[in-house]
C-alpha atoms as a PDB file:
ATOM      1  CA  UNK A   1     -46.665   1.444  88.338  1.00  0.00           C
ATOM      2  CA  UNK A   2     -47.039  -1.936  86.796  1.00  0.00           C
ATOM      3  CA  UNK A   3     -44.154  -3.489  85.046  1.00  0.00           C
ATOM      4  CA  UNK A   4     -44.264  -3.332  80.863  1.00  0.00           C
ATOM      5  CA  UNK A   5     -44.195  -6.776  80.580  1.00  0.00           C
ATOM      6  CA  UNK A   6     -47.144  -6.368  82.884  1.00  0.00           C
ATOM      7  CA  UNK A   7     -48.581  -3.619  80.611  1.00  0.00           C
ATOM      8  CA  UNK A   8     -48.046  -4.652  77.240  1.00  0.00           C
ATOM      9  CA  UNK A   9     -49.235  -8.676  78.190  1.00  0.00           C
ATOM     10  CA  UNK A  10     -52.290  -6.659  79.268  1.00  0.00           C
ATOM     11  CA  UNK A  11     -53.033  -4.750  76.527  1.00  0.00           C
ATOM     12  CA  UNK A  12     -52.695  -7.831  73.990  1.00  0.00           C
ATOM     13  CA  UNK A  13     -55.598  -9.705  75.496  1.00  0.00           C
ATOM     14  CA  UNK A  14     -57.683  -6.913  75.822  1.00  0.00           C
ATOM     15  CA  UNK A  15     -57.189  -6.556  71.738  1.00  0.00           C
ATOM     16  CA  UNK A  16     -57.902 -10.277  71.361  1.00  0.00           C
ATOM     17  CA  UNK A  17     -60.737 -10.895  73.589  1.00  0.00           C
ATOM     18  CA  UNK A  18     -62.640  -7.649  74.322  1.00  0.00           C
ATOM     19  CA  UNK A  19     -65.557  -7.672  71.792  1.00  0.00           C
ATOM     20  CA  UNK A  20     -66.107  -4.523  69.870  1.00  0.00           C
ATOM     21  CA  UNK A  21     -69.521  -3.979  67.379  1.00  0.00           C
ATOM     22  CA  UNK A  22     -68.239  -0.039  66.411  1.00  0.00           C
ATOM     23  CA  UNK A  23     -64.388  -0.292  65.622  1.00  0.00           C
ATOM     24  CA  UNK A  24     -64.415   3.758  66.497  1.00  0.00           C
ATOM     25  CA  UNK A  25     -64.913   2.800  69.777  1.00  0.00           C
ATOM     26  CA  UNK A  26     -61.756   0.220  70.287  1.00  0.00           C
ATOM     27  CA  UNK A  27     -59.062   2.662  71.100  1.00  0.00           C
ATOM     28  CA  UNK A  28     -61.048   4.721  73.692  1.00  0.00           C
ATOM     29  CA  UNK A  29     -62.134   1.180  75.832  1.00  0.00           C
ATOM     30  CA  UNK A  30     -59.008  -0.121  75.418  1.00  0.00           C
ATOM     31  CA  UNK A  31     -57.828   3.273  77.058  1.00  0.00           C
ATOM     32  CA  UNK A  32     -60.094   3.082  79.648  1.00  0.00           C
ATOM     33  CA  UNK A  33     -59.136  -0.322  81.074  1.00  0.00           C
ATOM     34  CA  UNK A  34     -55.845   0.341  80.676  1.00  0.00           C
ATOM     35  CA  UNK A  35     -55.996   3.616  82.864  1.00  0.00           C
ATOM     36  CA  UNK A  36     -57.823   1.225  85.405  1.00  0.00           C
ATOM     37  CA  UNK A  37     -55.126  -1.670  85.017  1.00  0.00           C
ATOM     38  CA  UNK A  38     -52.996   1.250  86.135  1.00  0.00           C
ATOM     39  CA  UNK A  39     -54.870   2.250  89.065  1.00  0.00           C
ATOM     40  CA  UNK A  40     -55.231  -0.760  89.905  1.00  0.00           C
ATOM     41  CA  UNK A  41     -51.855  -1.486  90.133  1.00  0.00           C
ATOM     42  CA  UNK A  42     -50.954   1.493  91.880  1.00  0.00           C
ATOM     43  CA  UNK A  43     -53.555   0.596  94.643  1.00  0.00           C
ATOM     44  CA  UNK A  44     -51.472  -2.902  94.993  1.00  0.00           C
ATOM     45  CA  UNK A  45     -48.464  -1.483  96.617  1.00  0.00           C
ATOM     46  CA  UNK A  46     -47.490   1.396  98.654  1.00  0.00           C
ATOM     47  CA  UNK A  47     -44.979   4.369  98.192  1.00  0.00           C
ATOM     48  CA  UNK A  48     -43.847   6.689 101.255  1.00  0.00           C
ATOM     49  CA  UNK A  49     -41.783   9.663 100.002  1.00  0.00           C
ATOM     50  CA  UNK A  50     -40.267  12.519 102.054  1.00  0.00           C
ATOM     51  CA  UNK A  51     -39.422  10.111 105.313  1.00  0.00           C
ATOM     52  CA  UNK A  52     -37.033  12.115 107.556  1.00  0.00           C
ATOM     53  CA  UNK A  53     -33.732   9.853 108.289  1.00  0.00           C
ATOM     54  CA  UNK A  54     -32.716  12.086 110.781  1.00  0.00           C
ATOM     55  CA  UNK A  55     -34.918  13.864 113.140  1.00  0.00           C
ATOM     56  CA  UNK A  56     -35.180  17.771 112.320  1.00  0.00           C
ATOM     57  CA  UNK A  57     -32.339  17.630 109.901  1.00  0.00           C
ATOM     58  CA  UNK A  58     -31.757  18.775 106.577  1.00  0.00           C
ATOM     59  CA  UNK A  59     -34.025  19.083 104.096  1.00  0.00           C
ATOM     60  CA  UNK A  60     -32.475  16.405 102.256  1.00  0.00           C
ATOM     61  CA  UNK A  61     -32.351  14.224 105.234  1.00  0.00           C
ATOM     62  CA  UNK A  62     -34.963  11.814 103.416  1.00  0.00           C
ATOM     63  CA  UNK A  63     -35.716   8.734 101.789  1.00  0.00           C
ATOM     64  CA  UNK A  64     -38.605   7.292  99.852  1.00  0.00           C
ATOM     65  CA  UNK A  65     -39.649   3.831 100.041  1.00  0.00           C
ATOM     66  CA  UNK A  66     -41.522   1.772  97.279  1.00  0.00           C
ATOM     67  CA  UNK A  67     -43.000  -1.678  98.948  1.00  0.00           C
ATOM     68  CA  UNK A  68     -45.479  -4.429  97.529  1.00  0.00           C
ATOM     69  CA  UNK A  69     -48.700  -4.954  98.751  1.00  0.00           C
ATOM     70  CA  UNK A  70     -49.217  -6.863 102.283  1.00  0.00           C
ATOM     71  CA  UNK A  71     -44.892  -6.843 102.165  1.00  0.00           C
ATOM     72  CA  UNK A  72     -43.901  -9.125 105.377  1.00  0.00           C
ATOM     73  CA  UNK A  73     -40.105  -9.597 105.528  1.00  0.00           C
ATOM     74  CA  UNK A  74     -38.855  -8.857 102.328  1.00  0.00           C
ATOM     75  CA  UNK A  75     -35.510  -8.522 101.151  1.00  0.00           C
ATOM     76  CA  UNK A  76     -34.763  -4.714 100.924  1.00  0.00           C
ATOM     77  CA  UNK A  77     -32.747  -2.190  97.995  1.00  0.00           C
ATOM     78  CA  UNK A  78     -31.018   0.710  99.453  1.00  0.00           C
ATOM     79  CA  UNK A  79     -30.541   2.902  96.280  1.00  0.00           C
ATOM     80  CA  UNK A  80     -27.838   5.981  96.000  1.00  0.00           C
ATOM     81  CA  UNK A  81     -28.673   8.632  93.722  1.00  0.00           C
ATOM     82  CA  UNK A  82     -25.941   9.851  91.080  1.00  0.00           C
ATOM     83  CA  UNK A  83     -25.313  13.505  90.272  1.00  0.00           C
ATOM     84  CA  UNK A  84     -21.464  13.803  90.628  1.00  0.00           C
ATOM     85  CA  UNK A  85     -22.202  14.270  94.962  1.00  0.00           C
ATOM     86  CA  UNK A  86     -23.321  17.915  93.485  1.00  0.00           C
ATOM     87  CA  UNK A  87     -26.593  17.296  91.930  1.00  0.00           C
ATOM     88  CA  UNK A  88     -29.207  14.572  91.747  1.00  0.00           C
ATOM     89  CA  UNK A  89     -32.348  13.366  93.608  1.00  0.00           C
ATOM     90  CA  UNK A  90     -33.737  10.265  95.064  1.00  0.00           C
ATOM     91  CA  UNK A  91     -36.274  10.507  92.265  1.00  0.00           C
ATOM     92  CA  UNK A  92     -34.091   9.245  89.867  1.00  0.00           C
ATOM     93  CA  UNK A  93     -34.995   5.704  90.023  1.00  0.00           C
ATOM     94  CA  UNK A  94     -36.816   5.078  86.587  1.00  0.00           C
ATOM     95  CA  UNK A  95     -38.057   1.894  85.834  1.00  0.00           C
ATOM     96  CA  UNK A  96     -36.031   0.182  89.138  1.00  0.00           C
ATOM     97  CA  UNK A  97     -38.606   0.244  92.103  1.00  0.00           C
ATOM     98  CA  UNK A  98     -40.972  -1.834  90.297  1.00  0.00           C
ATOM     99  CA  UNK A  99     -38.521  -3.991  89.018  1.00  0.00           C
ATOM    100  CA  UNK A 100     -37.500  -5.051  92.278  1.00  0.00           C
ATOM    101  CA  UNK A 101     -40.674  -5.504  93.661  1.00  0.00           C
ATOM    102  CA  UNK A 102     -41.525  -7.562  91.025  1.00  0.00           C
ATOM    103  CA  UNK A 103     -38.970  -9.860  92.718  1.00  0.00           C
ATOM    104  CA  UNK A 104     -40.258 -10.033  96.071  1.00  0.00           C
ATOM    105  CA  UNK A 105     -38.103  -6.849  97.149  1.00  0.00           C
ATOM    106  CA  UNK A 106     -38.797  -3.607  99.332  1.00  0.00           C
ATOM    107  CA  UNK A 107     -37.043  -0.764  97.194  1.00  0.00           C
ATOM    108  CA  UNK A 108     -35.512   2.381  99.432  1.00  0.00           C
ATOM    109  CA  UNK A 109     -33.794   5.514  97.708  1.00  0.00           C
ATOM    110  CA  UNK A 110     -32.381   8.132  99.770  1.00  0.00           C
ATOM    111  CA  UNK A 111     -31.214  11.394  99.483  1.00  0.00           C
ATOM    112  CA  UNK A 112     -27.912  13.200 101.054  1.00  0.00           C
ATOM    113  CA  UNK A 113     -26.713  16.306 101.389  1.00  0.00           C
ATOM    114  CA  UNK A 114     -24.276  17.604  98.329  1.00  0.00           C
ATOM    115  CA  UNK A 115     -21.106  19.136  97.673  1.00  0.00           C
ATOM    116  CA  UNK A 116     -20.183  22.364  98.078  1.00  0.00           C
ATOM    117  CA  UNK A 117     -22.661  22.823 101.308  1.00  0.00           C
ATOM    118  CA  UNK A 118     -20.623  20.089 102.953  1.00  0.00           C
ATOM    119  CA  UNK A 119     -17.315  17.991 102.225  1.00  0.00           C
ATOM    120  CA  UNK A 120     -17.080  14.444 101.033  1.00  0.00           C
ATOM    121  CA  UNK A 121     -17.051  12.970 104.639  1.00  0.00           C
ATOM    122  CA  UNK A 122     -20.020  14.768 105.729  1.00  0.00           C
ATOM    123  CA  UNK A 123     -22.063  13.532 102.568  1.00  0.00           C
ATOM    124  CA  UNK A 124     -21.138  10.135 102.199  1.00  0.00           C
ATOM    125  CA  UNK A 125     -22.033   9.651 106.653  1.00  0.00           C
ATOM    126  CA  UNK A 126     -25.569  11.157 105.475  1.00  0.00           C
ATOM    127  CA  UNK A 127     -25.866   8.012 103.850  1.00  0.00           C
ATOM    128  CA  UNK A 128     -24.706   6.009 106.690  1.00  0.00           C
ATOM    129  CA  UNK A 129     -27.306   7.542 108.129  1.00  0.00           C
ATOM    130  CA  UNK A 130     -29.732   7.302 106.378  1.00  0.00           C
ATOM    131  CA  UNK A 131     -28.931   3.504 106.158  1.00  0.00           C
ATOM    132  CA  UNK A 132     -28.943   2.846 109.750  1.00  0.00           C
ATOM    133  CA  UNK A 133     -32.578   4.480 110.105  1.00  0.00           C
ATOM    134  CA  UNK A 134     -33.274   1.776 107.547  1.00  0.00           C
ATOM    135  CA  UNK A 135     -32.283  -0.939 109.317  1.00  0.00           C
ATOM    136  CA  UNK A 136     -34.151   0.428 112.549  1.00  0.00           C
ATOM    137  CA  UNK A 137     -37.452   0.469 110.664  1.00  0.00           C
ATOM    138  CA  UNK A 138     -37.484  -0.996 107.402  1.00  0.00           C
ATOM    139  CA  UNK A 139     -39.724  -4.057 109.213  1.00  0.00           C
ATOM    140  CA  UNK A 140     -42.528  -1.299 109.733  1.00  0.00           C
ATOM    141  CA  UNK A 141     -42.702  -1.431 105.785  1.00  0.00           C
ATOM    142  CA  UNK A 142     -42.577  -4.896 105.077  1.00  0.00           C
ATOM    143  CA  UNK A 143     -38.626  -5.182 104.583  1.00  0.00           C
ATOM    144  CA  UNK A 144     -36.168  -7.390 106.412  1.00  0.00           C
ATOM    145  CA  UNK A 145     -33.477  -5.056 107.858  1.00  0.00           C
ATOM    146  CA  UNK A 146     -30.961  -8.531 107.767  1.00  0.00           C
ATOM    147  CA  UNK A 147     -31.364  -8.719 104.211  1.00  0.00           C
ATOM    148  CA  UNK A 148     -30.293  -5.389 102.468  1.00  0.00           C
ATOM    149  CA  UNK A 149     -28.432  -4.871  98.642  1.00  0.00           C
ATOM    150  CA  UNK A 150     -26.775  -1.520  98.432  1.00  0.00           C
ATOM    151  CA  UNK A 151     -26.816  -0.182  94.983  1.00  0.00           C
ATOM    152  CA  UNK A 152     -26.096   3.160  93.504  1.00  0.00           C
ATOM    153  CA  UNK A 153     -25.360   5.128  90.275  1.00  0.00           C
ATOM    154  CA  UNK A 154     -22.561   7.124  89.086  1.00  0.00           C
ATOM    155  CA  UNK A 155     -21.465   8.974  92.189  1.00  0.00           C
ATOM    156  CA  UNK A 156     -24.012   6.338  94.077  1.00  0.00           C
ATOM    157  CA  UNK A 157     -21.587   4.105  92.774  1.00  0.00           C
ATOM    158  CA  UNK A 158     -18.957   5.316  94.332  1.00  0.00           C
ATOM    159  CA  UNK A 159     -20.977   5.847  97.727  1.00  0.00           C
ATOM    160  CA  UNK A 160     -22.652   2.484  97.669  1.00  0.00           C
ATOM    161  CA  UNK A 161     -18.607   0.476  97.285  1.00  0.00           C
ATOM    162  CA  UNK A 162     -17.432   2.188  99.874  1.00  0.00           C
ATOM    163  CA  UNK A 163     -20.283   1.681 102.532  1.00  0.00           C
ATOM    164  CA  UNK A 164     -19.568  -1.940 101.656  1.00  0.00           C
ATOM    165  CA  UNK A 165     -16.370  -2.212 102.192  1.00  0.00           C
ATOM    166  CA  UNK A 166     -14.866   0.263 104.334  1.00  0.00           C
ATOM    167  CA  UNK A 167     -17.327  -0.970 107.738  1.00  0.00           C
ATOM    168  CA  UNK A 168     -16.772   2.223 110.026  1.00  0.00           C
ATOM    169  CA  UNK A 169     -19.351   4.055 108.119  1.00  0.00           C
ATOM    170  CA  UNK A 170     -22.164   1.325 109.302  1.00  0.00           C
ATOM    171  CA  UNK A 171     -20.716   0.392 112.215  1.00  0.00           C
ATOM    172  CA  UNK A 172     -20.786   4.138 113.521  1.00  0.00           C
ATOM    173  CA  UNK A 173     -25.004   3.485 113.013  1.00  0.00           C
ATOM    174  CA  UNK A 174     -24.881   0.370 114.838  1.00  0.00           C
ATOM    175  CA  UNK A 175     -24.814  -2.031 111.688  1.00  0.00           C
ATOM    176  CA  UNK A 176     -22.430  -4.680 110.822  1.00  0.00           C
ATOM    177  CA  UNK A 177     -22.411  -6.033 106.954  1.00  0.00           C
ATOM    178  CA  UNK A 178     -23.547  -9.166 108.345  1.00  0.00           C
ATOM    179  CA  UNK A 179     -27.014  -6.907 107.353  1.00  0.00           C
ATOM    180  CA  UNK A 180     -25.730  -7.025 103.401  1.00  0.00           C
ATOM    181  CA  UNK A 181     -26.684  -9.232 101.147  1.00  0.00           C
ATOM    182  CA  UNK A 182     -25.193  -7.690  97.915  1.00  0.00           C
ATOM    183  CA  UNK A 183     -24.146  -4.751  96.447  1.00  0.00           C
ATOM    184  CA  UNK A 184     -24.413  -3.263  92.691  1.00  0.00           C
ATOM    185  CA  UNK A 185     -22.646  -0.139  91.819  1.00  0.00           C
ATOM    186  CA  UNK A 186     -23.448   0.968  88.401  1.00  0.00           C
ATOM    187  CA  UNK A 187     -20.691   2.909  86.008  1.00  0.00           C
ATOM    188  CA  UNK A 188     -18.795   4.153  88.982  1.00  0.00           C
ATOM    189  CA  UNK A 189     -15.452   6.292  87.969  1.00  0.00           C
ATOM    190  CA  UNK A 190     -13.974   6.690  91.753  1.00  0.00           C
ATOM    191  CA  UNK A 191     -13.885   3.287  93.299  1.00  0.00           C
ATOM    192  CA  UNK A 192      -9.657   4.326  93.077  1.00  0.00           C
ATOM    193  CA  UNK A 193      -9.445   7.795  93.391  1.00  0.00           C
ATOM    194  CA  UNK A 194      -5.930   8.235  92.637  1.00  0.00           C
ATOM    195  CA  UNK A 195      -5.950   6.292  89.878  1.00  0.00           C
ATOM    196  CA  UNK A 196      -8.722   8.518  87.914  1.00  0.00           C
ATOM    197  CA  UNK A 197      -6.969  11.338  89.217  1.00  0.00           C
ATOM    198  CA  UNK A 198      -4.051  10.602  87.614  1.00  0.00           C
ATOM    199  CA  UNK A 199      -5.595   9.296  84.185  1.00  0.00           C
ATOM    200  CA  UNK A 200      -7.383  12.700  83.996  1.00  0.00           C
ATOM    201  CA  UNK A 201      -4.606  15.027  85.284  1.00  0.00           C
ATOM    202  CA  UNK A 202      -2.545  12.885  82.900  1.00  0.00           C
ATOM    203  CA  UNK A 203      -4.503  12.881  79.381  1.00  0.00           C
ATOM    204  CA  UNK A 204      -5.363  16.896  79.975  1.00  0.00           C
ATOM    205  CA  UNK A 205      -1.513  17.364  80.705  1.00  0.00           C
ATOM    206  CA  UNK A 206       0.171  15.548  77.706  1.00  0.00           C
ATOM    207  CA  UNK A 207      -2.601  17.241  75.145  1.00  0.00           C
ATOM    208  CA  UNK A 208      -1.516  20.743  77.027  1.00  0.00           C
ATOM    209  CA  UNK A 209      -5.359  21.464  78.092  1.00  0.00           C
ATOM    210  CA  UNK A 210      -5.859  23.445  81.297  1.00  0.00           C
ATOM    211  CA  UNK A 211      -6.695  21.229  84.566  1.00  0.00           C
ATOM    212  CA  UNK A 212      -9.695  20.944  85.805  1.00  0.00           C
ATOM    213  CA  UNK A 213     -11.095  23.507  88.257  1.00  0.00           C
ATOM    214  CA  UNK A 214     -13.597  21.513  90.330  1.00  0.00           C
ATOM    215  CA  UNK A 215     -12.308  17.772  89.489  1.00  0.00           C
ATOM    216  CA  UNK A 216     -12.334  14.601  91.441  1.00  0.00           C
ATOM    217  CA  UNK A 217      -9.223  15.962  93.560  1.00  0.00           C
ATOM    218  CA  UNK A 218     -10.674  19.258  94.715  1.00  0.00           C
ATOM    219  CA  UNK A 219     -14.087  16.914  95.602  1.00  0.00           C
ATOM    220  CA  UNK A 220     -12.426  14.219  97.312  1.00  0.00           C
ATOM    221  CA  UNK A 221     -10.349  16.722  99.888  1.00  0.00           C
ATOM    222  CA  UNK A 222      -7.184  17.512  97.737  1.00  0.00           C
ATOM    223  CA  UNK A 223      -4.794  15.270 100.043  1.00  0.00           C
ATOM    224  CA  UNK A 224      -3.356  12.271  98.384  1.00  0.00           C
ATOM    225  CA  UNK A 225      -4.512  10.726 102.168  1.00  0.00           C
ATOM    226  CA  UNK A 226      -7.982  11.793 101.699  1.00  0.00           C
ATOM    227  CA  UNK A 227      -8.278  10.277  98.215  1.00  0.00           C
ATOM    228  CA  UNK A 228      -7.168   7.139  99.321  1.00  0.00           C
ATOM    229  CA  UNK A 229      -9.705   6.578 102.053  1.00  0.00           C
ATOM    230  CA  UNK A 230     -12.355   7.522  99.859  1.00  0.00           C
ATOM    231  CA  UNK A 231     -11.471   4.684  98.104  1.00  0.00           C
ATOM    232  CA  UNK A 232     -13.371   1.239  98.169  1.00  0.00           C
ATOM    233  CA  UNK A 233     -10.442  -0.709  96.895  1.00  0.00           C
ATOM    234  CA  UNK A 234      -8.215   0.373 100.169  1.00  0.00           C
ATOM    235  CA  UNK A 235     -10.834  -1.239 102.817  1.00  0.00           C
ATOM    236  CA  UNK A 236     -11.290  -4.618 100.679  1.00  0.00           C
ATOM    237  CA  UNK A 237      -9.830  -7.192 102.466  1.00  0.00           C
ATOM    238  CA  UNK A 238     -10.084 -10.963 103.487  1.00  0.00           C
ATOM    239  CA  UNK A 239     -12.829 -11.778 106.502  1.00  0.00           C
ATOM    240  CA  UNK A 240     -14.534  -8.347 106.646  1.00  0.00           C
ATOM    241  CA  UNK A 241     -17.932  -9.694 105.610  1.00  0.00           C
ATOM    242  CA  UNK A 242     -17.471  -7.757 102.453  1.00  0.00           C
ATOM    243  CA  UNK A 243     -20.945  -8.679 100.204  1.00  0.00           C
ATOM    244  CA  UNK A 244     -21.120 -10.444  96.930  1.00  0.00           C
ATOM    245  CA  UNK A 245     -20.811  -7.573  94.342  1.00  0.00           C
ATOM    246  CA  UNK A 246     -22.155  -7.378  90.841  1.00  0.00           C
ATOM    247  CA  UNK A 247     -20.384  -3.958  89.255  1.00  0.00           C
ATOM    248  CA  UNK A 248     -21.784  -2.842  85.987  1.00  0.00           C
ATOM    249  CA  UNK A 249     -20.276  -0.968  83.524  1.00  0.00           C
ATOM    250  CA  UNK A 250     -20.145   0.876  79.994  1.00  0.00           C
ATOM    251  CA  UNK A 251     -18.226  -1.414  78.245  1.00  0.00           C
ATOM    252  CA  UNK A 252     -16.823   1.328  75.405  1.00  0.00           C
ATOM    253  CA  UNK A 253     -16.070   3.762  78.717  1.00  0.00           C
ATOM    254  CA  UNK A 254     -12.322   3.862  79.375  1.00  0.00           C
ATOM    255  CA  UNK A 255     -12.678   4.986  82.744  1.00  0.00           C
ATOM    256  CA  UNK A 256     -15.165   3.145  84.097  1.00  0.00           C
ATOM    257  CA  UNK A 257     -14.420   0.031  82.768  1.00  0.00           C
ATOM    258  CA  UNK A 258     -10.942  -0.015  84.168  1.00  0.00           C
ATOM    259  CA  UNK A 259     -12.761   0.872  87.418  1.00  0.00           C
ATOM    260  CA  UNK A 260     -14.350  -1.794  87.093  1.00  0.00           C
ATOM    261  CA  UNK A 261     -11.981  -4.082  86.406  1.00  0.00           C
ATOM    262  CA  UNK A 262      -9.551  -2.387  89.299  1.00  0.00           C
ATOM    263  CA  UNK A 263     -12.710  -2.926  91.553  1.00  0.00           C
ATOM    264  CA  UNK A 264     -13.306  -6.477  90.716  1.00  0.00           C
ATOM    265  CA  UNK A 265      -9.764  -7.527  91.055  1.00  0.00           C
ATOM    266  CA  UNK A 266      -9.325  -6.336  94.319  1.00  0.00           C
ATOM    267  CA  UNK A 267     -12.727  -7.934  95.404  1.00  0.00           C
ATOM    268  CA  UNK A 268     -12.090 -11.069  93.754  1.00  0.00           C
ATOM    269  CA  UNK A 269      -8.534 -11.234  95.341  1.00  0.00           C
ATOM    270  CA  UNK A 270     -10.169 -10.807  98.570  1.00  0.00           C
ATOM    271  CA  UNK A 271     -12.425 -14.297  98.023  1.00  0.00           C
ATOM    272  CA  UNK A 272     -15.906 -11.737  97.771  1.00  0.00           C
ATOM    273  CA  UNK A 273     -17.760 -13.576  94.872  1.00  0.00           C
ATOM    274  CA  UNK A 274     -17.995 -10.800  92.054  1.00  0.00           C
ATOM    275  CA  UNK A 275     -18.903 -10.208  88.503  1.00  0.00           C
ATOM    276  CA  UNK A 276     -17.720  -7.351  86.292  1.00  0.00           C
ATOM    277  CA  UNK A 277     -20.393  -7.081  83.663  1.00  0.00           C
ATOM    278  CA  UNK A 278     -19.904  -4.714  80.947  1.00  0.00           C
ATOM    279  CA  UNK A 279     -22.568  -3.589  79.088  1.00  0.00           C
ATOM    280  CA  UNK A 280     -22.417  -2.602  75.290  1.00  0.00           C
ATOM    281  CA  UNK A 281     -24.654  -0.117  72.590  1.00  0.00           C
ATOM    282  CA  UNK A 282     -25.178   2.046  75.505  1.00  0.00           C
ATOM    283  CA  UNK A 283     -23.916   5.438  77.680  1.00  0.00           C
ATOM    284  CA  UNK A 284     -23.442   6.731  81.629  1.00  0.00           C
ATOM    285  CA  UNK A 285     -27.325   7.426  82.108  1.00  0.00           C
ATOM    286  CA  UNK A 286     -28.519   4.519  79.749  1.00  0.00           C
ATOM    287  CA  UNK A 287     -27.250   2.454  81.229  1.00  0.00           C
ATOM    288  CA  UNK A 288     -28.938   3.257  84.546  1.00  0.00           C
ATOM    289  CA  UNK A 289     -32.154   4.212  83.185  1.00  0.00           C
ATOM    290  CA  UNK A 290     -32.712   0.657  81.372  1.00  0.00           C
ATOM    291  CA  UNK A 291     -32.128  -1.480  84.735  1.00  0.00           C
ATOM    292  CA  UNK A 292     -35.574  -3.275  84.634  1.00  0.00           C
ATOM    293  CA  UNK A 293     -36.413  -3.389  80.993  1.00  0.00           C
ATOM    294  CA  UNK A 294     -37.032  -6.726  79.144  1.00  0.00           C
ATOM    295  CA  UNK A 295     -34.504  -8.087  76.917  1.00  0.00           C
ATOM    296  CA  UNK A 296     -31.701  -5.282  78.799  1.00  0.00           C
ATOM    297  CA  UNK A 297     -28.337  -6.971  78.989  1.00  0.00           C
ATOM    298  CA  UNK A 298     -27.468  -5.444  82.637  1.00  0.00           C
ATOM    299  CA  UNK A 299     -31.195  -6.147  83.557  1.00  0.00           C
ATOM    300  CA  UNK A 300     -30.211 -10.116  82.841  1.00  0.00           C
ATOM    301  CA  UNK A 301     -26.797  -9.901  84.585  1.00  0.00           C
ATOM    302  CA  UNK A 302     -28.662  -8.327  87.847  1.00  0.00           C
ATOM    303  CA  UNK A 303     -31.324 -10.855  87.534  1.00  0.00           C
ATOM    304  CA  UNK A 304     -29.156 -13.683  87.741  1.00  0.00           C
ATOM    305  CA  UNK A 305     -26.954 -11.862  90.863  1.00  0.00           C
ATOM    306  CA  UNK A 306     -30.261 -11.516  92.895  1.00  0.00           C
ATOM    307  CA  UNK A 307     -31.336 -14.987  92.214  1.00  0.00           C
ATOM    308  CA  UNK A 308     -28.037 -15.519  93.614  1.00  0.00           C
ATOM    309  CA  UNK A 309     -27.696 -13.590  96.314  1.00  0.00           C
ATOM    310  CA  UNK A 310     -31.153 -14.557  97.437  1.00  0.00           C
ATOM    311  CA  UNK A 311     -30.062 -18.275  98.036  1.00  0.00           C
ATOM    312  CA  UNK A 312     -27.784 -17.606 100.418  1.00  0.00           C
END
């Protein structure tokens, strides 16, 4: 689909320079070439859904991938879904595809198996996987598998942090994050697992509510150990190649935005070049949903990071 600044620049000549003798007439032509700026649009790139990331795996072994027209060695988005690991689709990519291509990227969203068929482990190395088949053949579809941003939502967040900094889930696909250009995790709660464990154990405890049945400790493995490792902040460190990071967040969300900030710190204390932006007048799936549109606070803060990150 085109973009809407695309769209709307579009339909503003067509007003001012399309000559009309029955006024009747106006909205139905206007229509028309609209539906064929559309078309032809769509005909100027390419989208692949459904590609199997592992041969004759799961159903949900799969990935789409969204490239512009005649791509040749593009920089390449690998997008993580959101859905608390228990829900969610690749689909779920709104306005962001076109957005990126619009700046001279190849977009890929993938899919993963979800809790409760298989554990946290399982899930988040279906990712891994799915990441390493892109670096084998992202150049078949115009992308350049030395030049990849991770990004995710929500539980992508939390997927796409750690893939960037704890290095045994790439390096078990043959990848090194010399391959990683950037990486923007968006609203992410769990980038310290204890520590949101202990917030929300904490403020349901001193109000005397009941725990949660199926909360962040049950889905991260219920060992202290386990919730640890699932955490990005534990693998940051000095030297690791460890990608510039742009991590947005809901600026009036407690939670996230002291994940945020906790994320940040770390990455910043490492030396990895990082900006916390915190985005206001919006919520959890807004916030996601409006990445691409004009005048969007977050959009601006990501524009400037890829600029950025493409320099390098």
């Amino acid at each position: 689909m085109p973009s809407l600044e695309k769209l709307a620049a579009f339909t503003a000549w067509a007003k001012a320079h399309i000559p009309f003798t029955q006024t009747a007439m106006k909205p139905f032509i206007i229509t028309a070439i609209f539906v064929a700026a559309l078309l032809s649009a769509a005909n100027a790139q390419t989208i692949k859904r459904d590609i199997p990331y592992i041969e004759n795996g799961h159903a949900r072994h799969v990935l789409d991938i969204y490239a512009p027209a005649n791509a040749k060695n593009l920089p390449v988005v690998f997008w993580i879904h959101g859905g608390g690991w228990q829900q969610g689709d690749k689909s779920d990519v709104k306005l962001k595809p076109q957005w990126f291509m619009d700046h001279g990227f190849v977009f890929v969203s993938t899919n993963y198996r979800l809790l409760p068929e298989v554990d946290m482990g399982t899930l988040t190395r279906d990712v891994a996987k799915a990441f390493g088949w892109v670096n084998k053949h992202i150049a078949e579809h115009g992308g350049d598998p030395k030049r990849v941003l991770v990004g995710g939502h929500s539980a992508g967040a939390q997927l796409a942090a750690l893939i960037c900094t704890d290095d045994r889930y790439l390096k078990a696909e043959g990848v090194s994050f010399d391959t990683l250009i950037g990486s923007v995790p968006v609203d992410g709660d769990t980038y310290d697992v204890p520590a949101i464990i202990e917030t929300a154990e904490t403020r349901l405890r001193v109000h005397g509510l009941p725990p949660i049945q199926n909360g962040h400790r049950v889905k991260f493995g219920n060992t202290h150990e386990k919730h640890v490792d699932f955490s990005a902040v534990t693998h940051v460190a000095k030297g690791k190649g460890i990608p510039p990071f742009l991590v947005l967040h809901v600026a009036a969300h407690p939670d996230t935005s002291a994940q945020a900030f906790r994320l940040g710190n770390v990455l910043k204390d490492a030396g990895v070049p990082t900006t916390v932006f915190g985005a206001k007048n919006t919520n959890h799936s807004k916030l996601n949903d409006d990445l691409g549109l004009p005048d969007d606070p977050a959009t601006a803060a990501l524009t400037e990071f890829v600029a950025a990150v493409l320099k390098k």
